[in-house]
Protein backbone atom coordinates (compact mmCIF):
# COMPACT_ATOMS: atom_id res chain seq x y z
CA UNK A 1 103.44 -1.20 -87.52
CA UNK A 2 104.37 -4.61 -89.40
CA UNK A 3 101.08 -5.47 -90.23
CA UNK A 4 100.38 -1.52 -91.44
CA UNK A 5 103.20 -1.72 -93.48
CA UNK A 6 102.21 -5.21 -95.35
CA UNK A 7 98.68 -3.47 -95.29
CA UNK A 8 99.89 -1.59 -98.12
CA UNK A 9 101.88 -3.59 -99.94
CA UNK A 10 99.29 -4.72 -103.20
CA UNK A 11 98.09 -8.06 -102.31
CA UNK A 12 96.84 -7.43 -98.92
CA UNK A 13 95.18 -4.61 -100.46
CA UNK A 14 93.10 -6.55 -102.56
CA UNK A 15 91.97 -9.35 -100.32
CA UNK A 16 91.25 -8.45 -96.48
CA UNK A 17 91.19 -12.15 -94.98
CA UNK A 18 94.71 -12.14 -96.26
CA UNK A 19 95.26 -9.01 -94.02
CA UNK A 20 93.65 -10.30 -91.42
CA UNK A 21 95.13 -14.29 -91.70
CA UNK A 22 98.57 -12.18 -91.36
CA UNK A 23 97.53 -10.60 -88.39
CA UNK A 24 96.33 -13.58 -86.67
CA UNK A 25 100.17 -14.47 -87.07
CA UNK A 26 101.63 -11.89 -85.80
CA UNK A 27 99.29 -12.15 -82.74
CA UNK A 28 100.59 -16.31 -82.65
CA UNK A 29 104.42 -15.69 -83.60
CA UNK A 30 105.94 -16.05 -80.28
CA UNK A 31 104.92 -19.64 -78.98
CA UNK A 32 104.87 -19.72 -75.00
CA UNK A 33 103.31 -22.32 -72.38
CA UNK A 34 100.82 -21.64 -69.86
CA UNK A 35 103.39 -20.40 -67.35
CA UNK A 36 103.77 -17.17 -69.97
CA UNK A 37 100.46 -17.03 -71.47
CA UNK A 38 100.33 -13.91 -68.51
CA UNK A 39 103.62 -11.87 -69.93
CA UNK A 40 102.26 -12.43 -73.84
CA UNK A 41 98.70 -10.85 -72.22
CA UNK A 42 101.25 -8.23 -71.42
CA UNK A 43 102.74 -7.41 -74.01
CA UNK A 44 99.93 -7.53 -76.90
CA UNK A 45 97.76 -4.94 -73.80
CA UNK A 46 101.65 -2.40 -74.21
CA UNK A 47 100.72 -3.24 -78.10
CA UNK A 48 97.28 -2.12 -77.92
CA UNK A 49 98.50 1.59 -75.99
CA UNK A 50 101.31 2.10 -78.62
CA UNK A 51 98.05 1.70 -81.13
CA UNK A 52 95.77 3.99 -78.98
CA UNK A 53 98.85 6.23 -79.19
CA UNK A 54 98.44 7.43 -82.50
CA UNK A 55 95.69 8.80 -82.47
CA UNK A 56 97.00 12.18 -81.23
CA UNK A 57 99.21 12.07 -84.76
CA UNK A 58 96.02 11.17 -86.60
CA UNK A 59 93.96 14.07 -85.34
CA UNK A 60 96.98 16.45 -85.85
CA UNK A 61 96.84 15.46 -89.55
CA UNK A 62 93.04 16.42 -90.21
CA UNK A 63 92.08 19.66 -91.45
CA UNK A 64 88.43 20.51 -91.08
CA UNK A 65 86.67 17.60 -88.49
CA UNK A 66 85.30 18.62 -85.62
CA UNK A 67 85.36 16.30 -82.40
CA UNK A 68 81.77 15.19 -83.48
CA UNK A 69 83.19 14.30 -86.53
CA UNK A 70 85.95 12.24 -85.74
CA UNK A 71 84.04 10.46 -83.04
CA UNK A 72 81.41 9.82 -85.77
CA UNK A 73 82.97 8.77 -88.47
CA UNK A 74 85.69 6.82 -86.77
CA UNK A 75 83.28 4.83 -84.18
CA UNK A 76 81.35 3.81 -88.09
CA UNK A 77 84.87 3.18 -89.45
CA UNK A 78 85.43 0.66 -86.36
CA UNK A 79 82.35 -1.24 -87.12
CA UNK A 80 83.43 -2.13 -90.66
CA UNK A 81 86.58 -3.07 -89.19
CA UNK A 82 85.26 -5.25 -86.64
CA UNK A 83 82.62 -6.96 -88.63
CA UNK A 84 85.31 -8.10 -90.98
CA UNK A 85 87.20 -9.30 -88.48
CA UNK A 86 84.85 -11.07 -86.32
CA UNK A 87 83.67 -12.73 -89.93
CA UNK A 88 87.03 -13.78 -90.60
CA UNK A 89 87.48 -15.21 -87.21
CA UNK A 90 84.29 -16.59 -86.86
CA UNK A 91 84.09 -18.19 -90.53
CA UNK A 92 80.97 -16.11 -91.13
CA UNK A 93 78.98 -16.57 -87.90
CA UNK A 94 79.24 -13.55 -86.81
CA UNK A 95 75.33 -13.42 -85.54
CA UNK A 96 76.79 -16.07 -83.06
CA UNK A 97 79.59 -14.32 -82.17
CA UNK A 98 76.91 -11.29 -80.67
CA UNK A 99 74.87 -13.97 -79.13
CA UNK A 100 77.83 -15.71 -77.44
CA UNK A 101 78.94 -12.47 -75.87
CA UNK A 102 75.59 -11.88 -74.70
CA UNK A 103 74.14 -9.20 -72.13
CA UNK A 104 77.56 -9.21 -71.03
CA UNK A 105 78.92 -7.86 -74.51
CA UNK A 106 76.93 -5.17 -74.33
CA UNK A 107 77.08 -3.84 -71.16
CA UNK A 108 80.98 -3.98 -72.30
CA UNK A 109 80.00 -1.80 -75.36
CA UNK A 110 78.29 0.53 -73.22
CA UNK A 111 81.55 0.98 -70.83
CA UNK A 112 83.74 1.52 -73.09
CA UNK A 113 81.10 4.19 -75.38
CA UNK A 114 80.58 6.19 -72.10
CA UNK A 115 84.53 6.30 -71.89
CA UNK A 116 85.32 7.40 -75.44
CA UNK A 117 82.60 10.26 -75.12
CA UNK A 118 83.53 10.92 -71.47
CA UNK A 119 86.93 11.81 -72.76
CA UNK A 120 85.45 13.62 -75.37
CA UNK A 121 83.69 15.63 -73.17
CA UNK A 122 86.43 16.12 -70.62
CA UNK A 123 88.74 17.66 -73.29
CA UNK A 124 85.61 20.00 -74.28
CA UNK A 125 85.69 21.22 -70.87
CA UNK A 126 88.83 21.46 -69.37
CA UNK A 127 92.39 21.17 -70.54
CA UNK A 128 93.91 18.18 -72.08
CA UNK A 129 96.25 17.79 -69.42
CA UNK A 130 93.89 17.77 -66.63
CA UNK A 131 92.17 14.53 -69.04
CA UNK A 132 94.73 13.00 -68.92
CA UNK A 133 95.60 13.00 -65.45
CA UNK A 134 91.98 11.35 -64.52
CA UNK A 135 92.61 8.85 -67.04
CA UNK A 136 95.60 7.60 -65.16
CA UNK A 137 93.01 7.29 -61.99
CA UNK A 138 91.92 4.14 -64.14
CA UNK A 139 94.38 1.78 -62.59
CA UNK A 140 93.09 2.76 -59.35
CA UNK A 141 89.30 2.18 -60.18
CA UNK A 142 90.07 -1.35 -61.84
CA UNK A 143 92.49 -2.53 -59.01
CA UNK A 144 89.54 -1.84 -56.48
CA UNK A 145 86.31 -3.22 -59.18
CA UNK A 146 88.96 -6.17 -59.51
CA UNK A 147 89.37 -6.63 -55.92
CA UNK A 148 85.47 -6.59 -54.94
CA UNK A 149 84.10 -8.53 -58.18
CA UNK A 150 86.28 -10.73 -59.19
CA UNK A 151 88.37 -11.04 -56.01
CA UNK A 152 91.61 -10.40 -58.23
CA UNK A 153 94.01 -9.40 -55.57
CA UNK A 154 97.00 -6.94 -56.90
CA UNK A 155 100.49 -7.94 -55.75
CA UNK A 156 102.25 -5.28 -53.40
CA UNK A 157 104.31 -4.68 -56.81
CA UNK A 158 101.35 -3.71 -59.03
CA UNK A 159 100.11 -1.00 -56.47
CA UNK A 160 103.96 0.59 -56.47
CA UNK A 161 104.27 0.71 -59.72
CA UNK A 162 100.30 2.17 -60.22
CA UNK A 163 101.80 5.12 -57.78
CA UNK A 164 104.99 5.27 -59.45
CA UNK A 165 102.99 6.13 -63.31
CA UNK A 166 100.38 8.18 -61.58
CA UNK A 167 103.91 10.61 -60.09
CA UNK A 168 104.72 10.59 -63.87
CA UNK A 169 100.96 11.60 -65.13
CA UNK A 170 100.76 14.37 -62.78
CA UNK A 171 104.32 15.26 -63.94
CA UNK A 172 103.85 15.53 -67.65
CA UNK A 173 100.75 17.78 -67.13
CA UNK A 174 101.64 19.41 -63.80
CA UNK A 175 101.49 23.39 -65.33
CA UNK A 176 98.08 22.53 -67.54
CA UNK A 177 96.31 21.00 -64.49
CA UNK A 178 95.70 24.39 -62.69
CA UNK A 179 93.95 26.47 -65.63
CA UNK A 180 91.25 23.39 -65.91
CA UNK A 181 87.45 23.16 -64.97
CA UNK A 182 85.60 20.92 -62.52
CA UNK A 183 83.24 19.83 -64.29
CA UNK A 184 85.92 18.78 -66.81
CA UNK A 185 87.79 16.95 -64.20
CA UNK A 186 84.22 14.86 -63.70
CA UNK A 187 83.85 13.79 -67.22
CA UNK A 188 87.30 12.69 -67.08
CA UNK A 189 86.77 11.05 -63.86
CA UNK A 190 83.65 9.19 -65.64
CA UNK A 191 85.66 8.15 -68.50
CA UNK A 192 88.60 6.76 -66.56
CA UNK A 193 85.47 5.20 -64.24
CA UNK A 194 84.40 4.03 -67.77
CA UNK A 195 87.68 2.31 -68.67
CA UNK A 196 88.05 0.64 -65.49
CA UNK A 197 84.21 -1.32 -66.14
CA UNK A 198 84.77 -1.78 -69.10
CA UNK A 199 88.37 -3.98 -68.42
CA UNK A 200 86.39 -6.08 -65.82
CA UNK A 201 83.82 -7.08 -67.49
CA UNK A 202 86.20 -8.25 -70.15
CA UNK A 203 87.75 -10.11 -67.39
CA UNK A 204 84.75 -11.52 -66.00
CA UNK A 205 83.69 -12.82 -70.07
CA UNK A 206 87.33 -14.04 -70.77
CA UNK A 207 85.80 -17.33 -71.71
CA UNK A 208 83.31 -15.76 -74.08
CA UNK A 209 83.99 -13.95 -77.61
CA UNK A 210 84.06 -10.45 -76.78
CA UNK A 211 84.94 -8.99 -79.93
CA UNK A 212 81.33 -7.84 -80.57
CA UNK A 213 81.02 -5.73 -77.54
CA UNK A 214 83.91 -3.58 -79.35
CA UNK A 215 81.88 -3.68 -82.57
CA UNK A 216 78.48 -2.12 -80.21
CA UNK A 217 80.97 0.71 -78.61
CA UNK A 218 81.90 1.63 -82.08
CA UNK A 219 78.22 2.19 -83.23
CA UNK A 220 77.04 3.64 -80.61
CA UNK A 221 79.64 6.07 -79.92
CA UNK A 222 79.65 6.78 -83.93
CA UNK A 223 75.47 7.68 -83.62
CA UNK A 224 76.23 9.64 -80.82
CA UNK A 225 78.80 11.34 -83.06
CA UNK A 226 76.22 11.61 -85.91
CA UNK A 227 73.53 12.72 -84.08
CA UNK A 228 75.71 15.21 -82.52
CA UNK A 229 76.59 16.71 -85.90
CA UNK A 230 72.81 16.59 -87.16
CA UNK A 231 71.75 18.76 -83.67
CA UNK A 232 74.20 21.26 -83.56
CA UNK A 233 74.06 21.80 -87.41
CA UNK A 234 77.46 21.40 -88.54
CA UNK A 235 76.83 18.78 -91.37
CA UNK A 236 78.60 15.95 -92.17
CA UNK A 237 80.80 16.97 -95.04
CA UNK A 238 84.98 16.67 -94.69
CA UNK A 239 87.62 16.65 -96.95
CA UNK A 240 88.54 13.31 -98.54
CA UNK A 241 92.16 13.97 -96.20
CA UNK A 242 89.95 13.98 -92.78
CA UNK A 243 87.96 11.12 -94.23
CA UNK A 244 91.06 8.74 -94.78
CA UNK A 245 92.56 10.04 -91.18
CA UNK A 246 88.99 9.04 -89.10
CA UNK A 247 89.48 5.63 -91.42
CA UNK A 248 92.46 5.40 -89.88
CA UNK A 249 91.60 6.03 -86.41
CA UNK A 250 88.48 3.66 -87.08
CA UNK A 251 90.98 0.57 -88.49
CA UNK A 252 94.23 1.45 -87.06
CA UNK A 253 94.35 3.31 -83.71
CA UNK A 254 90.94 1.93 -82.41
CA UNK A 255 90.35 -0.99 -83.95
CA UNK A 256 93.10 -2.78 -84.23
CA UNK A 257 94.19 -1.66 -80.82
CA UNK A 258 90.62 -2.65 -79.13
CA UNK A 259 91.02 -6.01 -81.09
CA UNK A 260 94.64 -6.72 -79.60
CA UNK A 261 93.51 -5.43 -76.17
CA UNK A 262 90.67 -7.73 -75.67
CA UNK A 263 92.78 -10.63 -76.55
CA UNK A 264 95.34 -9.51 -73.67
CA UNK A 265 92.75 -9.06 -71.32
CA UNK A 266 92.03 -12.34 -71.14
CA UNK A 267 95.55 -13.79 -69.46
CA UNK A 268 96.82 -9.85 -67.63
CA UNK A 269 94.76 -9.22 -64.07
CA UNK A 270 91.89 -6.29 -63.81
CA UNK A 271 94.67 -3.64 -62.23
CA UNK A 272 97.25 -4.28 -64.59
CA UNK A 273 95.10 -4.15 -67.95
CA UNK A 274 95.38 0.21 -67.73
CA UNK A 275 98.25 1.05 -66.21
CA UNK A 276 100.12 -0.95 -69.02
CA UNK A 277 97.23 1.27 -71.83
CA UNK A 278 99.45 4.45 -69.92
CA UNK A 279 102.14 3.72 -72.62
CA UNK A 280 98.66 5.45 -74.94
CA UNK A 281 99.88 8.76 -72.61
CA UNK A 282 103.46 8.57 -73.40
CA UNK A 283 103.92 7.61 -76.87
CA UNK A 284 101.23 10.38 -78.38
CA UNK A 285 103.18 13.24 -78.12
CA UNK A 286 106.41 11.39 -79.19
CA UNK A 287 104.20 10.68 -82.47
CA UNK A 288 103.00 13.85 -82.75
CA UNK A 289 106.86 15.31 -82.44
CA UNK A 290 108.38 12.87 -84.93
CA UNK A 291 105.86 13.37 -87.53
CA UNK A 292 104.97 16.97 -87.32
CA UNK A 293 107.80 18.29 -85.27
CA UNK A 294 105.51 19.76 -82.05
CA UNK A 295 108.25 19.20 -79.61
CA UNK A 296 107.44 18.22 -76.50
CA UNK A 297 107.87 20.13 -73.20
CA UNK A 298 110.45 18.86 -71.23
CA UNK A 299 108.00 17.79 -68.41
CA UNK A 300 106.67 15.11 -70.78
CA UNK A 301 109.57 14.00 -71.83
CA UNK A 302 110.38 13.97 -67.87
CA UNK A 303 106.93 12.23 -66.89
CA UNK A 304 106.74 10.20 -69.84
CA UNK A 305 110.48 8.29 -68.78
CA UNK A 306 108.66 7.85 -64.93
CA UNK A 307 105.61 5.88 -66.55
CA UNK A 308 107.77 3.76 -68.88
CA UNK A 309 109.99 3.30 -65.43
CA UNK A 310 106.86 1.88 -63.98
CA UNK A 311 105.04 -0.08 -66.80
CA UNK A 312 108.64 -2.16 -67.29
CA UNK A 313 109.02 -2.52 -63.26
């Protein structure tokens, strides 16, 4: 939210390295020895779901996009994002930067495209509560990929407190579970299955650069989006208001959330990496409340305390 808010103050405006130099700052500020490097992993992956958060608030604010749309026009709004970035980090290179993350970059773009149109599908299908509750399976699924490939065993502690925020899931969306489809459930299923690749093979190429495997997600979920619109005929037209919100979902809620994320992942273990993203389930109604004034039903207010419980345990 600090670097948003300097984001718009005139001279980052005008010169994006600027913007991104500050970031790179705020990502540095805290100084910590090896012994830490885990717990500052931590807290920039919590960063990253407080990020992925908004996204519900950004999608309450458009007026005429269509899911195709906004996973269109976002997943392009990424890519310009990330391409900066990885220019500005790279001083330029950023053809090395794809060839250093290799076959394992994008097989990581890949995972996390089949999760974002997994979801995508999963909502289309069943009930947004029922989504959510097979994301929080994601834990699970990386805990057990973490165990078998990388041999990452999860304390007794991480497996308690993965039960603890799945109780609090199944609690916020307890009464919209029951009026949801099966074949909804499996999408969600696939994107939480998704997810849970995706974090381990970030894991496995934590010595690598793999900021371009974000950049491939983003265009390839964004043609999917595109073609998607093209097929079924809707057209690609929106209002200049929809426009700036995908921009935002594209810079803001993906972007600079996938960018933070994939810098955590390189210090926090496979099972911890998306149970800590749960804060993504907890803080987008809150947004959505504060800015718009859709007040939450007490059970997520309920469920949502019982995941926080857990992340901080």
């Amino acid at each position: 939210l600090y670097i948003c808010w300097r984001y718009i103050e005139s001279r980052y405006i005008v010169s994006p390295i600027k913007f991104f130099n500050e970031l790179e700052r705020l990502m540095s500020v805290i100084t910590v020895d090896e012994h830490k490097a885990e717990m500052r992993g931590r807290m920039q992956v919590l960063l990253a779901g407080m990020l992925w958060s908004l996204g519900s608030l950004f999608i309450r604010l458009t007026e005429e996009a269509t899911t195709w749309h906004i996973v269109g026009y976002r997943g392009y709004f990424l890519v310009l994002f990330l391409l900066g970035y990885i220019a500005w980090k790279r001083r330029g290179d950023v053809v090395g930067a794809f060839r250093e993350s290799g076959l394992l970059g994008f097989f990581a773009g890949l995972s996390v495209t089949g999760a974002f149109i997994g979801f995508v599908f999963s909502i289309s299908h069943t009930t947004a509560a029922q989504a959510l509750l097979m994301l929080s399976v994601a834990p699970f699924l990386a805990a057990i990929l973490g165990l078998i490939i990388l041999k990452e065993v999860p304390r007794r502690a991480t497996w308690v407190c993965m039960t603890v925020a799945g109780a609090g899931v199944l609690i916020m969306v307890r009464n919209g579970v029951e009026d949801g489809s099966f074949i909804g459930a499996l999408y969600g299923l696939m994107a939480a299955m998704c997810f849970a690749v995706y974090t381990i093979i970030l894991r496995l190429g934590r010595t690598r650069d793999m900021m371009p495997a974000v950049c491939t997600a983003g265009f390839l979920s964004g043609s999917v989006g595109f073609i998607a619109l093209y097929v079924t005929g809707i057209g690609f037209m929106l209002p200049l208001n929809d426009v700036v919100m995908c921009a935002g979902m594209g810079f803001i809620h993906l972007g600079m959330g996938l960018v933070i994320f994939t810098i955590g992942s390189k210090t926090v273990s496979a099972a911890e990496l998306p149970l800590l993203c749960l804060t993504e389930v907890v803080f987008g109604p809150i947004w959505v409340w504060m800015a718009v004034g859709e007040m939450p039903p007490n059970d997520t207010l309920i469920g949502g305390g019982v995941v926080l419980l857990a992340v901080v345990g």
